[in-house]
N, C-alpha and C. Protein backbone atom coordinates (compact mmCIF):
# COMPACT_ATOMS: atom_id res chain seq x y z
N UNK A 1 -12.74 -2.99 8.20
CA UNK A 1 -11.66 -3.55 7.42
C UNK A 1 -11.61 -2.83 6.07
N UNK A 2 -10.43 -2.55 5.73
CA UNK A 2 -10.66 -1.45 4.32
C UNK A 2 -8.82 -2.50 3.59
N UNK A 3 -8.88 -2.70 2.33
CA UNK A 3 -7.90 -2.82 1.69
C UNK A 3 -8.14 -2.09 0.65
N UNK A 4 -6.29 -2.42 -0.43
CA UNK A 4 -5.97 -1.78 -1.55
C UNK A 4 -5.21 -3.04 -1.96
N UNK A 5 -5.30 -2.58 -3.58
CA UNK A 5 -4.95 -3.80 -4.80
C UNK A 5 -3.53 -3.01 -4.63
N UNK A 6 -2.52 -3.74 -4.48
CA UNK A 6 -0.96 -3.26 -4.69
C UNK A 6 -0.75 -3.77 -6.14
N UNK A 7 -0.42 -2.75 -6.90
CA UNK A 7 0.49 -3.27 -8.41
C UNK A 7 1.96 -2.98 -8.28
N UNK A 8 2.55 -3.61 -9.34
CA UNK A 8 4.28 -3.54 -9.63
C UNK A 8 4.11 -3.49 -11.14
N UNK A 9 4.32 -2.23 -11.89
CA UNK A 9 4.49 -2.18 -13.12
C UNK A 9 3.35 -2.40 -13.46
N UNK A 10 1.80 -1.87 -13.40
CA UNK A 10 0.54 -2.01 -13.50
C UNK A 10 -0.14 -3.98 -13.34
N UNK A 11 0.82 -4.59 -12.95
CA UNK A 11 0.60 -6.20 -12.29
C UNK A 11 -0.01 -6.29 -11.42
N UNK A 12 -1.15 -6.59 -11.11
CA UNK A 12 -1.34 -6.87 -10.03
C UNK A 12 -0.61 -7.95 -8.62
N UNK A 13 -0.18 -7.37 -8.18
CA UNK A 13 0.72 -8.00 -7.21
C UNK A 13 0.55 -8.49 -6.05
N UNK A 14 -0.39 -8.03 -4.82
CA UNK A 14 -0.79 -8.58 -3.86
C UNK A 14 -1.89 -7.56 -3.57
N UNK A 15 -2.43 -7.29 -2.01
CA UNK A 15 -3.40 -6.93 -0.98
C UNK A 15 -2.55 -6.63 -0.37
N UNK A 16 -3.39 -5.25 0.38
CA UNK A 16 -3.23 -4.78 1.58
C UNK A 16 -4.04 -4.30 2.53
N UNK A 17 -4.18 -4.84 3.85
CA UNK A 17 -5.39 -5.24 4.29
C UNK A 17 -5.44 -3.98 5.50
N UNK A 18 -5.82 -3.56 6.03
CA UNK A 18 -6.00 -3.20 7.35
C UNK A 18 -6.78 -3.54 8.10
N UNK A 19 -6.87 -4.63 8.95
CA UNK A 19 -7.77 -5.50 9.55
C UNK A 19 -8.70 -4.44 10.77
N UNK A 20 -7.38 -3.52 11.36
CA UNK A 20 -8.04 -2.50 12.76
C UNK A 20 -6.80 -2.10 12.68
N UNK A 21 -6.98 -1.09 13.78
CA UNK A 21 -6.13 0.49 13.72
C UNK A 21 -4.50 -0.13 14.23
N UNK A 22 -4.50 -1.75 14.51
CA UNK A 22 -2.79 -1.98 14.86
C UNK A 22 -2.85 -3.31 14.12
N UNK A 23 -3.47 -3.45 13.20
CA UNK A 23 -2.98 -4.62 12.57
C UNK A 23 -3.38 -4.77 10.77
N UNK A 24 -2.12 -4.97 10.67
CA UNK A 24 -1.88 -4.98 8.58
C UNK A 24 -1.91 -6.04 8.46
N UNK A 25 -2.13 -6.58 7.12
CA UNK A 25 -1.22 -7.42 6.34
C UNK A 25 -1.28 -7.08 4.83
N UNK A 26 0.26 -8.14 4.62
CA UNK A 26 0.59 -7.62 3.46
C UNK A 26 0.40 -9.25 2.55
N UNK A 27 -0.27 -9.07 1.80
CA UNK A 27 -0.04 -10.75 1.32
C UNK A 27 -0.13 -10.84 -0.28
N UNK A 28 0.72 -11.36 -0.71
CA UNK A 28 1.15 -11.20 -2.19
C UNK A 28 -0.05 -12.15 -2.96
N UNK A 29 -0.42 -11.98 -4.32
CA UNK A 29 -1.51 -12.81 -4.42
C UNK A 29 -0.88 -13.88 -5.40
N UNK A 30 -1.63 -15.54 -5.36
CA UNK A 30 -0.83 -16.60 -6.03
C UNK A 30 0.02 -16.24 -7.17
N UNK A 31 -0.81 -15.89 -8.01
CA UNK A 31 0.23 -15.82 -9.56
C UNK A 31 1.45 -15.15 -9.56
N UNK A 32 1.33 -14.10 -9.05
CA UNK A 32 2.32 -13.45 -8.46
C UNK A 32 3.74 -13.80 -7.56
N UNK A 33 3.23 -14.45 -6.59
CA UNK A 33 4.16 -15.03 -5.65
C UNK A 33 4.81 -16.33 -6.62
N UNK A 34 4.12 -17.25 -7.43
CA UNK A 34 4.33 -18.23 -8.04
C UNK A 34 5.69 -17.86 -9.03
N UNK A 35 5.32 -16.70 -9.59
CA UNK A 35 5.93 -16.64 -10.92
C UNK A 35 7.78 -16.06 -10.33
N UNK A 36 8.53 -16.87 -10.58
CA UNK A 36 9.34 -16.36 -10.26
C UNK A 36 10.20 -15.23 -11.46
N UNK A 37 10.07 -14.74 -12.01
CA UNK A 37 9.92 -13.59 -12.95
C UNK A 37 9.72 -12.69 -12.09
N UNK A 38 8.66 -12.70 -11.25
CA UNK A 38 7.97 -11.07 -11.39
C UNK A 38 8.98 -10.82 -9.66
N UNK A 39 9.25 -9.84 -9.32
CA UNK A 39 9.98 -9.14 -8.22
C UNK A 39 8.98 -9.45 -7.12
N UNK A 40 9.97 -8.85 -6.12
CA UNK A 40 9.54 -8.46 -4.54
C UNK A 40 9.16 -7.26 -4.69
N UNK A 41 7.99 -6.43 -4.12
CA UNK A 41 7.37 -4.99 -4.44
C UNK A 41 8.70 -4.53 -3.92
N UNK A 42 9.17 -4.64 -2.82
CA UNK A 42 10.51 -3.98 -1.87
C UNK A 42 11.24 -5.11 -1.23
N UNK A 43 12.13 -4.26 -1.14
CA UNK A 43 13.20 -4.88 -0.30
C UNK A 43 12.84 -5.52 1.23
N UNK A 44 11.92 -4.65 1.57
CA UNK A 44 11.42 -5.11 2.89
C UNK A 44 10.17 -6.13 2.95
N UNK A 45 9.57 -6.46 1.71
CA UNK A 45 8.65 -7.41 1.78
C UNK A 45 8.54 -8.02 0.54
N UNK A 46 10.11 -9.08 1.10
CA UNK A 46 10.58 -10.22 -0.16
C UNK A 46 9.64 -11.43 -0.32
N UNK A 47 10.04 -12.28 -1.39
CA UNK A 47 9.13 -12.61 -1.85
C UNK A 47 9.15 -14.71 -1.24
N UNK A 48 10.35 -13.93 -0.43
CA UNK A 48 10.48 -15.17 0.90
C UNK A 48 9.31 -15.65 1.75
N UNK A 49 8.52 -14.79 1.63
CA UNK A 49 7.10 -15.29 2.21
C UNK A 49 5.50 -14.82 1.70
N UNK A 50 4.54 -15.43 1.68
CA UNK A 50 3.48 -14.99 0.90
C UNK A 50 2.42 -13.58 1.55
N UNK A 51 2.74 -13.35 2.86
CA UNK A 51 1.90 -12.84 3.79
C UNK A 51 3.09 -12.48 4.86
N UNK A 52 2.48 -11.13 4.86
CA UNK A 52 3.21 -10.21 6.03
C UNK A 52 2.09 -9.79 6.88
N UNK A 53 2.37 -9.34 8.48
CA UNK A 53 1.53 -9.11 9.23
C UNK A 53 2.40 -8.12 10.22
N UNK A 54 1.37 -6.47 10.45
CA UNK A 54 2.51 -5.65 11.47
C UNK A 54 1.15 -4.85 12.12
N UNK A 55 1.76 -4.22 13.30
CA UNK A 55 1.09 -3.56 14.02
C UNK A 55 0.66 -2.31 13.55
N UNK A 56 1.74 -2.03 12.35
CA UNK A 56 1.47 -0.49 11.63
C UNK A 56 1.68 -0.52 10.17
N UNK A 57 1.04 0.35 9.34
CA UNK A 57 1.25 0.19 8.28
C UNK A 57 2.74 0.24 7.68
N UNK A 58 2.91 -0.97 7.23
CA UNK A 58 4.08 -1.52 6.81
C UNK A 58 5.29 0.07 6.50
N UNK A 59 6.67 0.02 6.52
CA UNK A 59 6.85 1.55 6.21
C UNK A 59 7.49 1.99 4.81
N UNK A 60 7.14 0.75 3.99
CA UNK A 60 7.54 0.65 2.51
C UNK A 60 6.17 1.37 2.04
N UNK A 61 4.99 1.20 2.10
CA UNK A 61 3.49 2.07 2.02
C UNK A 61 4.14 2.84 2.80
N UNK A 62 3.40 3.32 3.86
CA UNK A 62 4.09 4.67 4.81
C UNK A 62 4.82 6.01 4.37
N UNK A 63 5.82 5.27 3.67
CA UNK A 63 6.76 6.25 3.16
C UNK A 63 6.47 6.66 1.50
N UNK A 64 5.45 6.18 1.01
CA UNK A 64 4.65 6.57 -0.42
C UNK A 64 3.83 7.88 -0.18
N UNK A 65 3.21 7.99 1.07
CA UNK A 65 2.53 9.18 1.34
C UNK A 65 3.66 10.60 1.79
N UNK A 66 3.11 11.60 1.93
CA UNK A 66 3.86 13.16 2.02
C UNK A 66 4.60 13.19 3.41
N UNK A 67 5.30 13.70 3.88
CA UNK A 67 5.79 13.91 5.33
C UNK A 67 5.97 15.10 5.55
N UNK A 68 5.22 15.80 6.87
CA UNK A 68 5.40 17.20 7.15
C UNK A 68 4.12 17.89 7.00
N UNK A 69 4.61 19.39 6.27
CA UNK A 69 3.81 20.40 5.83
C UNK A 69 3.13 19.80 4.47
N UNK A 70 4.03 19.08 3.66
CA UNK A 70 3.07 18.80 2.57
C UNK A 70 2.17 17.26 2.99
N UNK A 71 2.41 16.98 4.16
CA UNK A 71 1.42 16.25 4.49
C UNK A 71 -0.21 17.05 5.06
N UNK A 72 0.41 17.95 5.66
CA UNK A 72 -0.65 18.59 6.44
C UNK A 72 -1.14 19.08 4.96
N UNK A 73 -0.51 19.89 4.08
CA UNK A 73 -0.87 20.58 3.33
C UNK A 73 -2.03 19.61 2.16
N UNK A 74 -1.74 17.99 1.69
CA UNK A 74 -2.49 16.98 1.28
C UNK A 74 -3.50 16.81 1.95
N UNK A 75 -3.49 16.23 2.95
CA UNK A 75 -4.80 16.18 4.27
C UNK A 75 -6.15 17.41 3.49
N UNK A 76 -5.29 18.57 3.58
CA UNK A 76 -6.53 19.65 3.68
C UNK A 76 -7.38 19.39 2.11
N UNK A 77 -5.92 19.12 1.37
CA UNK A 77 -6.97 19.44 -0.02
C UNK A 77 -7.70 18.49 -0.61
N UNK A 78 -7.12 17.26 -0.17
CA UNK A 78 -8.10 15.78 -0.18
C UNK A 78 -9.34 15.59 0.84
N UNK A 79 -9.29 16.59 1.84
CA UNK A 79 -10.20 16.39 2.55
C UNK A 79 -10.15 15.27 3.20
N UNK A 80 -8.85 14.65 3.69
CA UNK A 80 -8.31 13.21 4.78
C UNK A 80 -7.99 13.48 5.84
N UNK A 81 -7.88 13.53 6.59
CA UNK A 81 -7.64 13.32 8.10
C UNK A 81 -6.00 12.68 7.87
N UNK A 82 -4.80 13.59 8.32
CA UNK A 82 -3.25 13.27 8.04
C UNK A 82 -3.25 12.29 8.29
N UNK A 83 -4.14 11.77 9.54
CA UNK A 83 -3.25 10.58 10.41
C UNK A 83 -4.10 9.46 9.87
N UNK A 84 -4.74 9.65 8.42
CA UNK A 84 -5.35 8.38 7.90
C UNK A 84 -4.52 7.88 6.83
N UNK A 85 -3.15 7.35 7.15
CA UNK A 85 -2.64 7.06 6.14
C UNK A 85 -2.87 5.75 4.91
N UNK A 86 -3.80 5.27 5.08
CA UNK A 86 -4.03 4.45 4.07
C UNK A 86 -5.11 4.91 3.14
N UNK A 87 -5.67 6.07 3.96
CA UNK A 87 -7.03 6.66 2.71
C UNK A 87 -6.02 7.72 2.13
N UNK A 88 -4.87 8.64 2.62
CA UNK A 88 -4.22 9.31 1.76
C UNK A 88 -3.23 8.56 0.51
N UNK A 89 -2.61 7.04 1.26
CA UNK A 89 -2.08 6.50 0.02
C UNK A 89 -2.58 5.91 -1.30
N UNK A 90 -4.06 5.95 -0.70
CA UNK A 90 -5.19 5.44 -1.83
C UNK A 90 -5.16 6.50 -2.81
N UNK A 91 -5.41 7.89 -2.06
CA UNK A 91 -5.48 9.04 -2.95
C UNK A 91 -4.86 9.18 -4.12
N UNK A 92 -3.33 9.61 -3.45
CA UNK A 92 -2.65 9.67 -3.83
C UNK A 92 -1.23 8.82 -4.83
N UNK A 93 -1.66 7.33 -4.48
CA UNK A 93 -0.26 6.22 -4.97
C UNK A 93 -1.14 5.58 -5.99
N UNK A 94 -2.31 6.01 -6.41
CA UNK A 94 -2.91 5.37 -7.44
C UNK A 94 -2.55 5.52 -9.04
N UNK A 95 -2.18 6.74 -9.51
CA UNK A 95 -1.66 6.75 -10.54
C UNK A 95 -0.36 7.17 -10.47
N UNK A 96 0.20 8.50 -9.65
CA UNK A 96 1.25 8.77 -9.82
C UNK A 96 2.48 8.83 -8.79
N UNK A 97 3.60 7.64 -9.01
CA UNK A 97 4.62 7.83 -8.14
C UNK A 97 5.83 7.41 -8.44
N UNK A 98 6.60 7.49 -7.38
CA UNK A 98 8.10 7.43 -8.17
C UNK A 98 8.78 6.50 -8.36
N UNK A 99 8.26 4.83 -7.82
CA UNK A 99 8.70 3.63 -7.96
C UNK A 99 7.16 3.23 -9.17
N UNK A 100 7.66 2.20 -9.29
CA UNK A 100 6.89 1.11 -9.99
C UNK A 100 5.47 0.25 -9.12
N UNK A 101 5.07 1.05 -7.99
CA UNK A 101 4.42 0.51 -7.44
C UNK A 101 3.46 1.40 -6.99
N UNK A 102 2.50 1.09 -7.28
CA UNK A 102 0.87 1.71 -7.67
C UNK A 102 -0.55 1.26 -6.28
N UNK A 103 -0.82 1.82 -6.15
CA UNK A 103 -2.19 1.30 -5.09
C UNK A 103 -3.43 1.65 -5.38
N UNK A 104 -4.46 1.24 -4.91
CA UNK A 104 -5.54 1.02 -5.25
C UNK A 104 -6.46 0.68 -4.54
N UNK A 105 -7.34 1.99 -3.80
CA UNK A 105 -8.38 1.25 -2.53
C UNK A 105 -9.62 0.48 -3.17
N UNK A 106 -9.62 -0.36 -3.01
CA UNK A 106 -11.14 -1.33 -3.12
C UNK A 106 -11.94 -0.51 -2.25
N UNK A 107 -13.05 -0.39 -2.93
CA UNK A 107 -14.32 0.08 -3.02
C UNK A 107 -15.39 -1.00 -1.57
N UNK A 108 -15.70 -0.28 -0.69
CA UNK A 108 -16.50 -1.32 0.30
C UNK A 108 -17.81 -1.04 -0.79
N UNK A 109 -18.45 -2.47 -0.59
CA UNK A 109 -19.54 -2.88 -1.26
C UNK A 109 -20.70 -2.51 -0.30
C-alpha cells in the first residue's frame, strides 16, 4: 500500500491511496471536505462525496504525469519504471505544476 498527501494551493486537501495494482482511493480529509470555502481538487472528484474508489489511478492524477516520449524520456532520468505512475507523480507533482494541485508521497515507515 503506498499513498500521497494531495494539496490545493499548498492546503492540505485529501489522500491518495493505492491499496493494489487495481484499486485507488481518493478521499478528501475532514477539514477540508467540511469547509465549504475550500474547492473540489477537480471537476471529476467533487466535493459531493468524501471518498472516491477506482480500479485505476483516478485520470485527474494520471494526466499530471508526462505522456509519450517525454514519459519514456522521465522514467529513464528518475530512474521509475513508466508504467509506475504514482511513483512518477510523486516525483514529479510535488513542487512543480500547472494547476494548483501539488502531491506528495508519504514516506513508508
Amino acid at each position: 500500500m503506498r499513498k500521497a498527501e494531495v494539496f490545493n494551493n499548498g492546503i492540505l486537501a485529501g489522500i491518495l491511496i493505492e491499496e493494489g495494482p487495481n484499486h485507488y482511493t481518493f478521499r478528501y480529509y475532514d477539514p477540508y471536505f467540511n469547509d465549504p470555502n475550500k474547492p473540489a481538487i477537480s471537476l471529476t472528484l467533487p466535493k459531493s462525496q468524501q471518498e472516491y474508489h477506482g480500479e485505476f489511478l483516478f485520470p485527474f492524477f494520471s494526466n499530471m504525469v508526462a505522456e509519450g516520449t517525454n514519459l519514456a524520456i522521465q522514467g529513464r532520468y528518475l530512474k521509475i519504471d513508466e508504467r509506475d505512475i504514482l511513483s512518477l507523480l510523486g516525483a514529479t507533482a510535488e513542487n512543480d505544476t500547472i494547476g494548483a494541485v501539488t502531491i506528495k508521497l508519504i514516506a513508508k515507515k
